[in-house]
PDB file of N, CA and C in Angstrom:
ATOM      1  N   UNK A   1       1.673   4.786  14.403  1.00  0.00           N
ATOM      2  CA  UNK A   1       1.876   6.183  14.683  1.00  0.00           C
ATOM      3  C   UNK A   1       1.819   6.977  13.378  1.00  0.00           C
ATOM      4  N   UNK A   2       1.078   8.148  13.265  1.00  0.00           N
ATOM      5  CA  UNK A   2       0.751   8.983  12.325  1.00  0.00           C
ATOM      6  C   UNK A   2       2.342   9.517  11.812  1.00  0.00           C
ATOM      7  N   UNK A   3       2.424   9.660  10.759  1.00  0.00           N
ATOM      8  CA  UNK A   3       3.568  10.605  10.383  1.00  0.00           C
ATOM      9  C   UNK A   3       3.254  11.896  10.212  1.00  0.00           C
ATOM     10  N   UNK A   4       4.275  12.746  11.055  1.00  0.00           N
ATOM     11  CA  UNK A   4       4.023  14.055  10.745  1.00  0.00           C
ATOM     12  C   UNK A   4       4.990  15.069  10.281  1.00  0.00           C
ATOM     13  N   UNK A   5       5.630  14.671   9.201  1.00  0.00           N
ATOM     14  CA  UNK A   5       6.546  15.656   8.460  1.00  0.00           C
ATOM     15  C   UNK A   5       6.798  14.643   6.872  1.00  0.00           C
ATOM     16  N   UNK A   6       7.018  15.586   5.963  1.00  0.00           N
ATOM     17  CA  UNK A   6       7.014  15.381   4.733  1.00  0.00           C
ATOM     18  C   UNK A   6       7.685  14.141   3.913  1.00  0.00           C
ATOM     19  N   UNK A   7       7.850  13.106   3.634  1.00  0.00           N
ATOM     20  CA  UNK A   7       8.381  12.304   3.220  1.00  0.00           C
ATOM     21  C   UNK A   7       9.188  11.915   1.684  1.00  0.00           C
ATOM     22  N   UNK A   8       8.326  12.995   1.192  1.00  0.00           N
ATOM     23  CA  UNK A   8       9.053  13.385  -0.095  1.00  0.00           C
ATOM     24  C   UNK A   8       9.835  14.520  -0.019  1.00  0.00           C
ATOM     25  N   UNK A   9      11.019  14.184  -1.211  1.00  0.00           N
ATOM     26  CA  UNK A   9      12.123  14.906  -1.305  1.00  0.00           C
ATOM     27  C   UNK A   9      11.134  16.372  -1.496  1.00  0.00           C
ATOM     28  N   UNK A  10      12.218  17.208  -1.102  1.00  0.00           N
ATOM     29  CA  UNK A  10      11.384  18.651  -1.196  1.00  0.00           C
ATOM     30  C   UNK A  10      11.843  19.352  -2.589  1.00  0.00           C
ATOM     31  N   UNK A  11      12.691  19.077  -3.152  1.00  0.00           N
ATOM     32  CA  UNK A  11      12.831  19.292  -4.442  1.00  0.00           C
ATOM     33  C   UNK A  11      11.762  18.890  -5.419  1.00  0.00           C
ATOM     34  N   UNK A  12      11.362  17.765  -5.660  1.00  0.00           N
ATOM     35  CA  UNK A  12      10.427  17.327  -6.354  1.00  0.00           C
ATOM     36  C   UNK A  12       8.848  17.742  -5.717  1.00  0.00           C
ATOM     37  N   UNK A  13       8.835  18.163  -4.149  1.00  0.00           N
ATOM     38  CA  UNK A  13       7.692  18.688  -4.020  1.00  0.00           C
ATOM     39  C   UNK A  13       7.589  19.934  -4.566  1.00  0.00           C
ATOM     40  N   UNK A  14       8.564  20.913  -4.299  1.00  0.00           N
ATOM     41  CA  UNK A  14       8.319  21.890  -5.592  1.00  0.00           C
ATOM     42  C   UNK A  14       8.173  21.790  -6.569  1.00  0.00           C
ATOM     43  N   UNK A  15       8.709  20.773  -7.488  1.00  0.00           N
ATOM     44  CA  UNK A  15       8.376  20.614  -9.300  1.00  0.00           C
ATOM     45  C   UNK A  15       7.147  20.388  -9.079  1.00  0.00           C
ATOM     46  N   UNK A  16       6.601  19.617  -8.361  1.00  0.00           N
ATOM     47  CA  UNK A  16       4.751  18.738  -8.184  1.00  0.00           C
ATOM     48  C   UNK A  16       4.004  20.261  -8.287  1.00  0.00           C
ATOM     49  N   UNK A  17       4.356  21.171  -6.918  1.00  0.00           N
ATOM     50  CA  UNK A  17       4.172  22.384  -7.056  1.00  0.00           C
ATOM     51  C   UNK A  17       3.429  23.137  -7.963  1.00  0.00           C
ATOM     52  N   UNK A  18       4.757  23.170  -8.754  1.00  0.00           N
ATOM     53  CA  UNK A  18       5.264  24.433  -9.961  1.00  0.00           C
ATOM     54  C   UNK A  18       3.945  23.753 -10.914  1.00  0.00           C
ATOM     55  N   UNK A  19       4.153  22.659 -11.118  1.00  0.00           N
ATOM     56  CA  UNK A  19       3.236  22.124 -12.290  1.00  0.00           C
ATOM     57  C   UNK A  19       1.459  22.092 -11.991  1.00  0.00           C
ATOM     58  N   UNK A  20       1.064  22.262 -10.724  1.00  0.00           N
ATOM     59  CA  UNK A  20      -0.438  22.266 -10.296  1.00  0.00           C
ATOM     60  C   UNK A  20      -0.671  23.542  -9.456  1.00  0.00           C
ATOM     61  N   UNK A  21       0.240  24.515 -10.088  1.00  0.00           N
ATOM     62  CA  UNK A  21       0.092  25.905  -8.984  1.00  0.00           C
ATOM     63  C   UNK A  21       0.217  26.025  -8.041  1.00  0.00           C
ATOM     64  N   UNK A  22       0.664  25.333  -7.381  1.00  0.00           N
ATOM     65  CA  UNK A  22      -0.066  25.169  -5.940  1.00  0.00           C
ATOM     66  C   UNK A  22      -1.617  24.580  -5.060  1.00  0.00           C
ATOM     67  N   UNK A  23      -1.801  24.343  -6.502  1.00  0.00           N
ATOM     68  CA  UNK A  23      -3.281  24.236  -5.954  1.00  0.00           C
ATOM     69  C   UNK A  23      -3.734  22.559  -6.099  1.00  0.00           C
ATOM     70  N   UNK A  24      -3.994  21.940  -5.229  1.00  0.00           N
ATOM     71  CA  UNK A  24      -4.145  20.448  -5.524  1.00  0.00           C
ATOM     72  C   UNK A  24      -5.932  20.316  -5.640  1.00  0.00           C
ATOM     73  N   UNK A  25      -6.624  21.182  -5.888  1.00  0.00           N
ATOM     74  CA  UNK A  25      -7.605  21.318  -6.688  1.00  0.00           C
ATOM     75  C   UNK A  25      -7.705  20.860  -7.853  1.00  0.00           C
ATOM     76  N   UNK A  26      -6.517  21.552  -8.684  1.00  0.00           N
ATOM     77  CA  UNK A  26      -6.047  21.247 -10.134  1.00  0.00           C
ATOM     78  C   UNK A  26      -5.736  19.687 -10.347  1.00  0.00           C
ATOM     79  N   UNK A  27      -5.257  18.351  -9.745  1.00  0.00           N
ATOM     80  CA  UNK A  27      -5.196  17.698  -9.683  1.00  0.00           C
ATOM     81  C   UNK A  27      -5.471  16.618  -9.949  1.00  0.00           C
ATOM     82  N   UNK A  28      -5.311  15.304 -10.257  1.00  0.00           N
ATOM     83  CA  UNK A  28      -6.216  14.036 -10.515  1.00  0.00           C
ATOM     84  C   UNK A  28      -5.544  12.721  -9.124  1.00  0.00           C
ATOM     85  N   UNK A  29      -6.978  12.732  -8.212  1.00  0.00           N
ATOM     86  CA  UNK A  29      -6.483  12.427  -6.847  1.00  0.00           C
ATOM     87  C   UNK A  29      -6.917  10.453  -7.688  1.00  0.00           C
ATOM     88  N   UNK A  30      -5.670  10.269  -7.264  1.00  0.00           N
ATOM     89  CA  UNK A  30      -5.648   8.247  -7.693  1.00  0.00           C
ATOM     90  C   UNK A  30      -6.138   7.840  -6.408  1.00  0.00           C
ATOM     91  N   UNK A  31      -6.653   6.617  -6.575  1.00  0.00           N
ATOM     92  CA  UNK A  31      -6.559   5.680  -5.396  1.00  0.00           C
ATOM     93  C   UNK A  31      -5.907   4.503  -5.255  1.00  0.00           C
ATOM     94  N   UNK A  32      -5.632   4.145  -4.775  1.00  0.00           N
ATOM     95  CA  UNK A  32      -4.959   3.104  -4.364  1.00  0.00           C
ATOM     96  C   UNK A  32      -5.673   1.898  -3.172  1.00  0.00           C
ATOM     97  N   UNK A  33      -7.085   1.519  -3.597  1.00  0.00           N
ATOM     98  CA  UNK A  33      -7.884   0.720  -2.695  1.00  0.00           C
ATOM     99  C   UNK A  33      -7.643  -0.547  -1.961  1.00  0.00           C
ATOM    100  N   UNK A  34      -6.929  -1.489  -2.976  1.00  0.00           N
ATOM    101  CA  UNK A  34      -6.448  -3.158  -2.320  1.00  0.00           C
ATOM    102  C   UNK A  34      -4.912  -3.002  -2.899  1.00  0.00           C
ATOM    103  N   UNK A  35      -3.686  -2.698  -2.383  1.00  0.00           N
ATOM    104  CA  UNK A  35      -2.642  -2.500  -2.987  1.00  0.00           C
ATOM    105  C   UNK A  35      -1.987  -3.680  -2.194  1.00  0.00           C
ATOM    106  N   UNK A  36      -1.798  -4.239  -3.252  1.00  0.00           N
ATOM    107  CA  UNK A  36      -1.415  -5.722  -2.882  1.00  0.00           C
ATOM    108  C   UNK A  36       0.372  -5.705  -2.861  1.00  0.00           C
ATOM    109  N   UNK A  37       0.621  -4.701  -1.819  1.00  0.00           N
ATOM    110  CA  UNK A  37       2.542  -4.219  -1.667  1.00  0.00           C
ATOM    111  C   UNK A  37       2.175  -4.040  -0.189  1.00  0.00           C
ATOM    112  N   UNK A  38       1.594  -4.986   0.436  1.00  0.00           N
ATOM    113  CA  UNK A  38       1.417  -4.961   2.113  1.00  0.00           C
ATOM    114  C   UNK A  38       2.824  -4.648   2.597  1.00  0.00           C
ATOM    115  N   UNK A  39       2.661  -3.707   3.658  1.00  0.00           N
ATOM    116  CA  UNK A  39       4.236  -3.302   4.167  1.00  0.00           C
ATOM    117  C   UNK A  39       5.338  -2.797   3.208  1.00  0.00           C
ATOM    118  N   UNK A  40       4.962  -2.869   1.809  1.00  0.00           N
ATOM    119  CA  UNK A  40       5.951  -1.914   1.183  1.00  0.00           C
ATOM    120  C   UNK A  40       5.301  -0.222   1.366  1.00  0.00           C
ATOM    121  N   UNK A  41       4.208  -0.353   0.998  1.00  0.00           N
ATOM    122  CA  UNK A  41       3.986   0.700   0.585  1.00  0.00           C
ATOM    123  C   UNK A  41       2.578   0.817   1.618  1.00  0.00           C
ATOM    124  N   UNK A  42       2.278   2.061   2.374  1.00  0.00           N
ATOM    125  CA  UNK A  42       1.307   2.381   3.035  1.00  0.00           C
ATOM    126  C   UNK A  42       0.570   3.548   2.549  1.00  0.00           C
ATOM    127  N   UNK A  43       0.718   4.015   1.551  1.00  0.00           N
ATOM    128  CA  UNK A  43      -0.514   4.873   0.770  1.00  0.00           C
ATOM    129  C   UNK A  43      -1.836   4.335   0.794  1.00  0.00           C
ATOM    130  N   UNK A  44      -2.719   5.643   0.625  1.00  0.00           N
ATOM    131  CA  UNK A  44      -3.932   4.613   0.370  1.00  0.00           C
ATOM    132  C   UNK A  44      -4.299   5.163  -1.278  1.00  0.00           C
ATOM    133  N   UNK A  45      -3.550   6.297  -1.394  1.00  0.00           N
ATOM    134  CA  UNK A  45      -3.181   6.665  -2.935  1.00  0.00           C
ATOM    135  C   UNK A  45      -2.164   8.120  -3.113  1.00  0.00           C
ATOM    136  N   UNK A  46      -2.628   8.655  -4.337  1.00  0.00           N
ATOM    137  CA  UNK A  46      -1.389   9.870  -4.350  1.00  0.00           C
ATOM    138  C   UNK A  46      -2.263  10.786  -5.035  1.00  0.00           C
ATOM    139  N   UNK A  47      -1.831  11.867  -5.625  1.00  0.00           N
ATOM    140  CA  UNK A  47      -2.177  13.527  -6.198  1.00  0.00           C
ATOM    141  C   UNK A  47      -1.458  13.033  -7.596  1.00  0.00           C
ATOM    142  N   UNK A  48      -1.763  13.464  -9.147  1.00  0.00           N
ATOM    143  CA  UNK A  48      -1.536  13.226  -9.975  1.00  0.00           C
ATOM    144  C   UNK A  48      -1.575  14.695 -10.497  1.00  0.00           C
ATOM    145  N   UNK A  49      -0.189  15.189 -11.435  1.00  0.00           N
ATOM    146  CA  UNK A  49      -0.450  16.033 -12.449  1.00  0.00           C
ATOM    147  C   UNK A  49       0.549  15.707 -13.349  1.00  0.00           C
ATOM    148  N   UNK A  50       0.580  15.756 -14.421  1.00  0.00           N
ATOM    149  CA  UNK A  50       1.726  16.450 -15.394  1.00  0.00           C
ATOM    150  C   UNK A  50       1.960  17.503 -15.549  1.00  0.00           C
ATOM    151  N   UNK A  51       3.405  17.194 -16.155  1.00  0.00           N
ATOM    152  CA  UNK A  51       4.510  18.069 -15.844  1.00  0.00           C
ATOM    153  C   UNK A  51       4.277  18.897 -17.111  1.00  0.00           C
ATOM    154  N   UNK A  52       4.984  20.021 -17.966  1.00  0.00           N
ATOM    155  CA  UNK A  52       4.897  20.682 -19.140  1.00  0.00           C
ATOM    156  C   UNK A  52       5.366  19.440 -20.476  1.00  0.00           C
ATOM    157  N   UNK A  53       6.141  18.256 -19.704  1.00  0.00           N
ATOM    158  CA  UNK A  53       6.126  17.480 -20.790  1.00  0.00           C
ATOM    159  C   UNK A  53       5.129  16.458 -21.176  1.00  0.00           C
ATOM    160  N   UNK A  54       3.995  16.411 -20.050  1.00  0.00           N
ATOM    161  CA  UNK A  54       3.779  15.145 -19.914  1.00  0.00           C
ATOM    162  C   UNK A  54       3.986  14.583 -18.913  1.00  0.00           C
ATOM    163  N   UNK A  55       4.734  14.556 -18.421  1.00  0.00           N
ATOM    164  CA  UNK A  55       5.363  13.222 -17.538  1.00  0.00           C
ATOM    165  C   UNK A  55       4.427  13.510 -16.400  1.00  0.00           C
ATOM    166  N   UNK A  56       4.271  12.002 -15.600  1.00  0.00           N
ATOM    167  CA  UNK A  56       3.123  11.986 -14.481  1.00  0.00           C
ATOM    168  C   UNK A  56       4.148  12.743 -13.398  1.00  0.00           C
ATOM    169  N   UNK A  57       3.735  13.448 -12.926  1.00  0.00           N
ATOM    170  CA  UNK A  57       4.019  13.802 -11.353  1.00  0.00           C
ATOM    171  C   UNK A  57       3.341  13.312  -9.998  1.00  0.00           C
ATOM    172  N   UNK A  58       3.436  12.459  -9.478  1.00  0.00           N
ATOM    173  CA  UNK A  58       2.963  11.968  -8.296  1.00  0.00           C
ATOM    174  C   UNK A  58       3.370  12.658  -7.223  1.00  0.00           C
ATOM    175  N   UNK A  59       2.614  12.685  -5.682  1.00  0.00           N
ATOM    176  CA  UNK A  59       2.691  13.098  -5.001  1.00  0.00           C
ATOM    177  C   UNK A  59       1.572  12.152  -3.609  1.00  0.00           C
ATOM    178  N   UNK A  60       2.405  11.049  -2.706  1.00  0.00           N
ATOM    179  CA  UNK A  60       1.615  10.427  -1.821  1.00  0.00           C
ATOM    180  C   UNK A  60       0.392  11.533  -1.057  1.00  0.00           C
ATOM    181  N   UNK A  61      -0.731  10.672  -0.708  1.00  0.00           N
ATOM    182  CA  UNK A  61      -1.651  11.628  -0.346  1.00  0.00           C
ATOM    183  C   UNK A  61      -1.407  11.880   1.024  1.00  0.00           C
ATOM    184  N   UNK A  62      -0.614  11.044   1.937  1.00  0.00           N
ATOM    185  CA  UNK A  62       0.017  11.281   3.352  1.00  0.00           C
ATOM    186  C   UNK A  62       1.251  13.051   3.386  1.00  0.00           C
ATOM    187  N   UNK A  63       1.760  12.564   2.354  1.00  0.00           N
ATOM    188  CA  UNK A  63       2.773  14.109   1.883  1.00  0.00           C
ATOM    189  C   UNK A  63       1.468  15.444   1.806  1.00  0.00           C
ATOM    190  N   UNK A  64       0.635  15.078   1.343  1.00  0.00           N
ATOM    191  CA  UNK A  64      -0.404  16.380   0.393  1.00  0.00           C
ATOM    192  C   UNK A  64      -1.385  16.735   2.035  1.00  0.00           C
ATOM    193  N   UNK A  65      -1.482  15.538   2.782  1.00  0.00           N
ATOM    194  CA  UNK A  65      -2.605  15.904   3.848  1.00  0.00           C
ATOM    195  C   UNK A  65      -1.393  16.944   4.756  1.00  0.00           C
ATOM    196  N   UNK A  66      -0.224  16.720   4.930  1.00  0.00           N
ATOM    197  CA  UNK A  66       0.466  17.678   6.012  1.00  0.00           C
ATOM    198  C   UNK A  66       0.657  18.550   4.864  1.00  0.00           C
ATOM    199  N   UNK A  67       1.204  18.749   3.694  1.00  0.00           N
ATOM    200  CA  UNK A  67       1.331  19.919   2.802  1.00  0.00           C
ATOM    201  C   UNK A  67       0.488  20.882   2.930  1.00  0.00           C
ATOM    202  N   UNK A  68      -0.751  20.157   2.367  1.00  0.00           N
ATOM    203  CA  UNK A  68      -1.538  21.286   2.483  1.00  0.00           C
ATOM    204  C   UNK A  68      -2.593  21.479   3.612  1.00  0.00           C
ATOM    205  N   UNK A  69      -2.794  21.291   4.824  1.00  0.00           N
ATOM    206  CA  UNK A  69      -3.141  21.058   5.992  1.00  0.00           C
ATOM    207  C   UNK A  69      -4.754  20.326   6.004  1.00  0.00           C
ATOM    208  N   UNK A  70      -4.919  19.256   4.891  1.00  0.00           N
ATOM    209  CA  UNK A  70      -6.229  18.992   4.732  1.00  0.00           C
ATOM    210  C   UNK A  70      -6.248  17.958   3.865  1.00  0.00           C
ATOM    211  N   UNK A  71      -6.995  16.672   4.378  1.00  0.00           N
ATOM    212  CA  UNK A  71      -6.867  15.347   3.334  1.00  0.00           C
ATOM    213  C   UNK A  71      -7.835  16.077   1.611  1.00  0.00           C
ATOM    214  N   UNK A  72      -6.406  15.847   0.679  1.00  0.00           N
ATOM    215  CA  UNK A  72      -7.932  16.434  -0.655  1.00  0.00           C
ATOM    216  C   UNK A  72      -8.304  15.209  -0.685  1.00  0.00           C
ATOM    217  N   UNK A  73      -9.912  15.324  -0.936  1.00  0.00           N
ATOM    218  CA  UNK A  73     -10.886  14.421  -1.154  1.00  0.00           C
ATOM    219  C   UNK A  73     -11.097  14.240  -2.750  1.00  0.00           C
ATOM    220  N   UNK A  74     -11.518  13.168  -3.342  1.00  0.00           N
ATOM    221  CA  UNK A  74     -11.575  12.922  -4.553  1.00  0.00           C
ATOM    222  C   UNK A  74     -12.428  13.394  -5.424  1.00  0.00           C
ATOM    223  N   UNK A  75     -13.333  13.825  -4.108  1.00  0.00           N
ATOM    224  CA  UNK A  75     -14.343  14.996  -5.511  1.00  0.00           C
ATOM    225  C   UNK A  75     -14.027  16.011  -5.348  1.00  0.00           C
ATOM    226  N   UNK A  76     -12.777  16.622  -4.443  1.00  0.00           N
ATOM    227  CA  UNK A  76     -12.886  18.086  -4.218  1.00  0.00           C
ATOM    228  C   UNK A  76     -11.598  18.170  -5.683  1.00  0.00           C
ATOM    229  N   UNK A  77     -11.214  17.281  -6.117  1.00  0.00           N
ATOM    230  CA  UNK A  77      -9.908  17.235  -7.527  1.00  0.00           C
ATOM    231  C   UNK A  77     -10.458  17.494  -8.440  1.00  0.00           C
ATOM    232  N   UNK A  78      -9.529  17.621  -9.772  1.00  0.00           N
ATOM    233  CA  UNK A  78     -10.562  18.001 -11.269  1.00  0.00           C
ATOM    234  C   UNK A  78     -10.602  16.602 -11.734  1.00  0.00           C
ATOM    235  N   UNK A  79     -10.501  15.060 -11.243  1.00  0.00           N
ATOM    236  CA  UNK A  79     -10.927  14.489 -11.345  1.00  0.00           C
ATOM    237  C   UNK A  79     -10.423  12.982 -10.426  1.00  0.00           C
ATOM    238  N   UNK A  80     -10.568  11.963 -10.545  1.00  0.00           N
ATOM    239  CA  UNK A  80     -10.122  11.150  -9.987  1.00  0.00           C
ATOM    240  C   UNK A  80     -10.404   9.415 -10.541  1.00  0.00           C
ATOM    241  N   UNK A  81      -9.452   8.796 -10.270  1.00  0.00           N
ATOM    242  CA  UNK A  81      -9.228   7.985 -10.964  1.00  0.00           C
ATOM    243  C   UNK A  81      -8.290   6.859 -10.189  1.00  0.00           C
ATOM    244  N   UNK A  82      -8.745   5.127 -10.492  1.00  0.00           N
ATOM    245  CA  UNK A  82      -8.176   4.198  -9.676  1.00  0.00           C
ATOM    246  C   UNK A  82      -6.906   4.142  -9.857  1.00  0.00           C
ATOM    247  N   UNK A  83      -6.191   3.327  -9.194  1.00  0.00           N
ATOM    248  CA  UNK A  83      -4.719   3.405  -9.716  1.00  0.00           C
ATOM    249  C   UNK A  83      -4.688   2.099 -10.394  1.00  0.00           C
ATOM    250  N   UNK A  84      -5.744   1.309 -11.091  1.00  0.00           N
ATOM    251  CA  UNK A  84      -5.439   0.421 -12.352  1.00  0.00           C
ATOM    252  C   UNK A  84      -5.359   1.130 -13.435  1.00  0.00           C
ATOM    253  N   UNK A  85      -6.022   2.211 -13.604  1.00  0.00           N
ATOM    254  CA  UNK A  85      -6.735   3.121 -14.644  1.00  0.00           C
ATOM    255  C   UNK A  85      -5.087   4.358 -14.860  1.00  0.00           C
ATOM    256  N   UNK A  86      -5.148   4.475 -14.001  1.00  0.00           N
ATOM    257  CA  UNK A  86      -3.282   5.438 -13.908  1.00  0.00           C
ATOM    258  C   UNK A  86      -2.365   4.757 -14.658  1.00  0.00           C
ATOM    259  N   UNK A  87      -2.380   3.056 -13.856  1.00  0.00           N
ATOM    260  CA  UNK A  87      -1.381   2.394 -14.387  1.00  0.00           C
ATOM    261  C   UNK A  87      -1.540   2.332 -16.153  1.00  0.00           C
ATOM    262  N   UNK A  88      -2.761   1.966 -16.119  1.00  0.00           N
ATOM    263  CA  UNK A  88      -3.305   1.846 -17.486  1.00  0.00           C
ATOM    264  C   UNK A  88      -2.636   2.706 -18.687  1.00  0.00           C
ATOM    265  N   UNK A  89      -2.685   3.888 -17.928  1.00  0.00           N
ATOM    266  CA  UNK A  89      -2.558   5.482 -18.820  1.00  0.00           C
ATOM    267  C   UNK A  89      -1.214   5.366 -19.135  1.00  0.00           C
ATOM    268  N   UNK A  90      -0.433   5.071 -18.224  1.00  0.00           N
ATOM    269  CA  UNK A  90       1.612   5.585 -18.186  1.00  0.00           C
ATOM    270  C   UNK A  90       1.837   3.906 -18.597  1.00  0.00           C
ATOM    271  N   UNK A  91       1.005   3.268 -18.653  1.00  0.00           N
ATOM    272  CA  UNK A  91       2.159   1.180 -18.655  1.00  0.00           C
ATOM    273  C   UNK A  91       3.337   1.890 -19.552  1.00  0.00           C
ATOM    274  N   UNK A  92       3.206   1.885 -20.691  1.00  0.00           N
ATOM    275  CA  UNK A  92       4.497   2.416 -21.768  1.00  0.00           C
ATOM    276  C   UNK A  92       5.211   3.171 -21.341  1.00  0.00           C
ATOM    277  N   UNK A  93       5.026   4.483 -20.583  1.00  0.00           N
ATOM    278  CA  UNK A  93       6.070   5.324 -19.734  1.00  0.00           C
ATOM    279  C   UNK A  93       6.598   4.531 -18.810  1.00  0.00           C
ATOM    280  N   UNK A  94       5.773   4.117 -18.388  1.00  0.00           N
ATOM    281  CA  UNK A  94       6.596   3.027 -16.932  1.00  0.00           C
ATOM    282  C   UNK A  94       7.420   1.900 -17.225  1.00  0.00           C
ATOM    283  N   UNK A  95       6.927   1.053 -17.848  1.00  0.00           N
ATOM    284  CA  UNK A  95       7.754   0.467 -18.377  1.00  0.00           C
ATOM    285  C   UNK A  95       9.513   0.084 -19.040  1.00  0.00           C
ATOM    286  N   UNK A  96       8.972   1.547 -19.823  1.00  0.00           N
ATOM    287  CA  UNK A  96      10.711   2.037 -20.419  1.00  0.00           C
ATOM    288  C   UNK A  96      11.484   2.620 -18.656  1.00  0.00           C
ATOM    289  N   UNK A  97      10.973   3.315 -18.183  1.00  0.00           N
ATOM    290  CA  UNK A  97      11.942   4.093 -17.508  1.00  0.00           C
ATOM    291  C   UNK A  97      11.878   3.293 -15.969  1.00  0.00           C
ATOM    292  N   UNK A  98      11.114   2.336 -15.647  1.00  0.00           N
ATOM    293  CA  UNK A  98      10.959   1.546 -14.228  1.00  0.00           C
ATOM    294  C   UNK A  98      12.244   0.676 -14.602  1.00  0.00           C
ATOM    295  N   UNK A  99      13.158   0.524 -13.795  1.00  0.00           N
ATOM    296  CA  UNK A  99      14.021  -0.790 -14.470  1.00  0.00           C
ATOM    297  C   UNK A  99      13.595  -1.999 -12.940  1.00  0.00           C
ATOM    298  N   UNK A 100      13.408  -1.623 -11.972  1.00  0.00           N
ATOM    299  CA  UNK A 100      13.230  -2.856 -11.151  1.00  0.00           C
ATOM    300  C   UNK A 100      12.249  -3.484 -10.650  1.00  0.00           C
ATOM    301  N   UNK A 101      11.257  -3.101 -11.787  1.00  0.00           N
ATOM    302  CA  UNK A 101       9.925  -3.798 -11.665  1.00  0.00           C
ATOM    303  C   UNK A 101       9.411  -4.518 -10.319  1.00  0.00           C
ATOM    304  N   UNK A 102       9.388  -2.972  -9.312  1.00  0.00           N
ATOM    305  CA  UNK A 102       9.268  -3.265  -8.007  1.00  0.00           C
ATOM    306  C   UNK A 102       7.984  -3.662  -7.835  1.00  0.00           C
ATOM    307  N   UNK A 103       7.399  -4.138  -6.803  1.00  0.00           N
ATOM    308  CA  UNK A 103       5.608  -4.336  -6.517  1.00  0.00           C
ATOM    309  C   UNK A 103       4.952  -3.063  -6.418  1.00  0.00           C
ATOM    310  N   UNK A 104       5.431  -2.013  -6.392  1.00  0.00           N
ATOM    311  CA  UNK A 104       4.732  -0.485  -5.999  1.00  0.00           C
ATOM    312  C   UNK A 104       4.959   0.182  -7.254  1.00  0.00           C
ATOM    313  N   UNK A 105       4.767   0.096  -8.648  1.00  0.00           N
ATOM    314  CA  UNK A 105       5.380   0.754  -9.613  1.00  0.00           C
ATOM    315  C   UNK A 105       5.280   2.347  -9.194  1.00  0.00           C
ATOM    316  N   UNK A 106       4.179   2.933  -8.799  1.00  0.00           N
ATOM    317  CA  UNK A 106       3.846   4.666  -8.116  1.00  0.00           C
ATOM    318  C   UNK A 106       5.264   4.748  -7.373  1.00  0.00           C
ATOM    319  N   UNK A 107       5.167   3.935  -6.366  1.00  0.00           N
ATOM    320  CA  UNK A 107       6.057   4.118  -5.283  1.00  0.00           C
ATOM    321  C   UNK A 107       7.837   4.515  -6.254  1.00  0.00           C
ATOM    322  N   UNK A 108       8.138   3.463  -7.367  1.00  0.00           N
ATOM    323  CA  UNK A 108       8.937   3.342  -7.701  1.00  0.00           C
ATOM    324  C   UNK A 108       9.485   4.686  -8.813  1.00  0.00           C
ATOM    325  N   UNK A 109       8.482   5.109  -9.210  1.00  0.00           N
ATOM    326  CA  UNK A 109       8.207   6.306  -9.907  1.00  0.00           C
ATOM    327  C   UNK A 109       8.574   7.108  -9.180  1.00  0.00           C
ATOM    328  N   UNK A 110       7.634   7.646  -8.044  1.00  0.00           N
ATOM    329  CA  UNK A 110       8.329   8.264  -7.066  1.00  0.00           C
ATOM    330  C   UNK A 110       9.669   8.569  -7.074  1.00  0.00           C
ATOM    331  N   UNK A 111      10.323   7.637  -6.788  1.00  0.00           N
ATOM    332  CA  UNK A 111      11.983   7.246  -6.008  1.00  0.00           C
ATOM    333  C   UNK A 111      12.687   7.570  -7.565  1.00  0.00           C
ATOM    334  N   UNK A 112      12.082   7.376  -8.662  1.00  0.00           N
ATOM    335  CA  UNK A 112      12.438   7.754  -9.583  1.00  0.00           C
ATOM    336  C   UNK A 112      13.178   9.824 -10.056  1.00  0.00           C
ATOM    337  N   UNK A 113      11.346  10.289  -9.745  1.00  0.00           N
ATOM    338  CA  UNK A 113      11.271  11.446 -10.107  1.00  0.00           C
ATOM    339  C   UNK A 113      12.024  12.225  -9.178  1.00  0.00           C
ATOM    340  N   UNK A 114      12.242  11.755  -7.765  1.00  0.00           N
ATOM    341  CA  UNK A 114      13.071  12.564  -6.843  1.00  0.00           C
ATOM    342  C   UNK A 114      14.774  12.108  -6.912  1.00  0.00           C
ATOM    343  N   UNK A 115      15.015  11.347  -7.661  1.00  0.00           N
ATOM    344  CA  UNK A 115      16.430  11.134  -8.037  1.00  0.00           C
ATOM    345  C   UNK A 115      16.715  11.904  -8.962  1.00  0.00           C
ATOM    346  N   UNK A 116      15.599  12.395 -10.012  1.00  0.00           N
ATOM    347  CA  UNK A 116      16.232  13.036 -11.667  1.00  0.00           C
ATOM    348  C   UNK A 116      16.489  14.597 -10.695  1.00  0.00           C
ATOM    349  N   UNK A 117      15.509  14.657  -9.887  1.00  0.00           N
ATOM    350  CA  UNK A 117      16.267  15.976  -9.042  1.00  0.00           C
ATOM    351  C   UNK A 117      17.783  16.631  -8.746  1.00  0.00           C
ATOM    352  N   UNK A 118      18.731  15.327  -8.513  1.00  0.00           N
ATOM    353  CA  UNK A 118      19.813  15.595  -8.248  1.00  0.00           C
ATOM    354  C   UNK A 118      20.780  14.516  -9.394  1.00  0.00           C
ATOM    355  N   UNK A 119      19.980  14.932 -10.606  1.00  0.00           N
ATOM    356  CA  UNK A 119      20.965  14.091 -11.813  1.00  0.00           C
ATOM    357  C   UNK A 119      21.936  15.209 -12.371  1.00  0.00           C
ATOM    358  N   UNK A 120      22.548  15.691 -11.516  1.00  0.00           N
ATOM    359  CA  UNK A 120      23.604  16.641 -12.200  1.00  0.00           C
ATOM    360  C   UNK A 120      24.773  15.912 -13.313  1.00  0.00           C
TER     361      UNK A 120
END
């Protein structure tokens, strides 16, 4: 059964937001082709921007198709890129700040960036 409401925290969908205008044009759409996290994770990839520091902002592409009422396609992004090649880019960011070196590191990032949301 299709999901049809947002799955990410809505806090962090606004930071994702704030940082790509709104516009997931602006974007770098990942893929996620043979993701060997069967049943963890059902992406088939996510929306990529950084933040004003740097930091990756992810956003599942299941969240972005009901967001913005339309699957973005990988050439319609300012660019796109596998998710070995992602991993590639952040290993050293991920690394330090992943502590449970789950099978989905994105996924885990994720669960990450929507927790610093409510790090009061």
């Amino acid at each position: 059964m299709e999901t049809t409401y947002i799955q990410t925290d809505i806090k962090h969908v606004r930071r994702f937001l704030d940082a790509c205008d709104g516009n997931w044009h602006h974007c770098i759409h990942v893929t996620c082709p043979s993701c060997k996290t069967s049943g963890i994770c059902r992406e088939s990839g996510f929306l990529f921007h950084p933040d004003a520091t740097a930091e990756p902002l992810i956003l599942p592409l299941s969240d972005a198709r009901i967001l913005f009422s339309c699957y973005p396609e990988p050439e319609e992004c300012i660019s796109n890129i596998s998710v070995s090649a992602f991993l590639s880019l952040y290993r050293s960011y991920l690394n330090i700040r992943t502590a449970t070196k789950s099978d989905c590191p994105c996924m885990e990032l994720l669960k990450m960036q929507e927790e610093k949301n409510y790090d009061w």
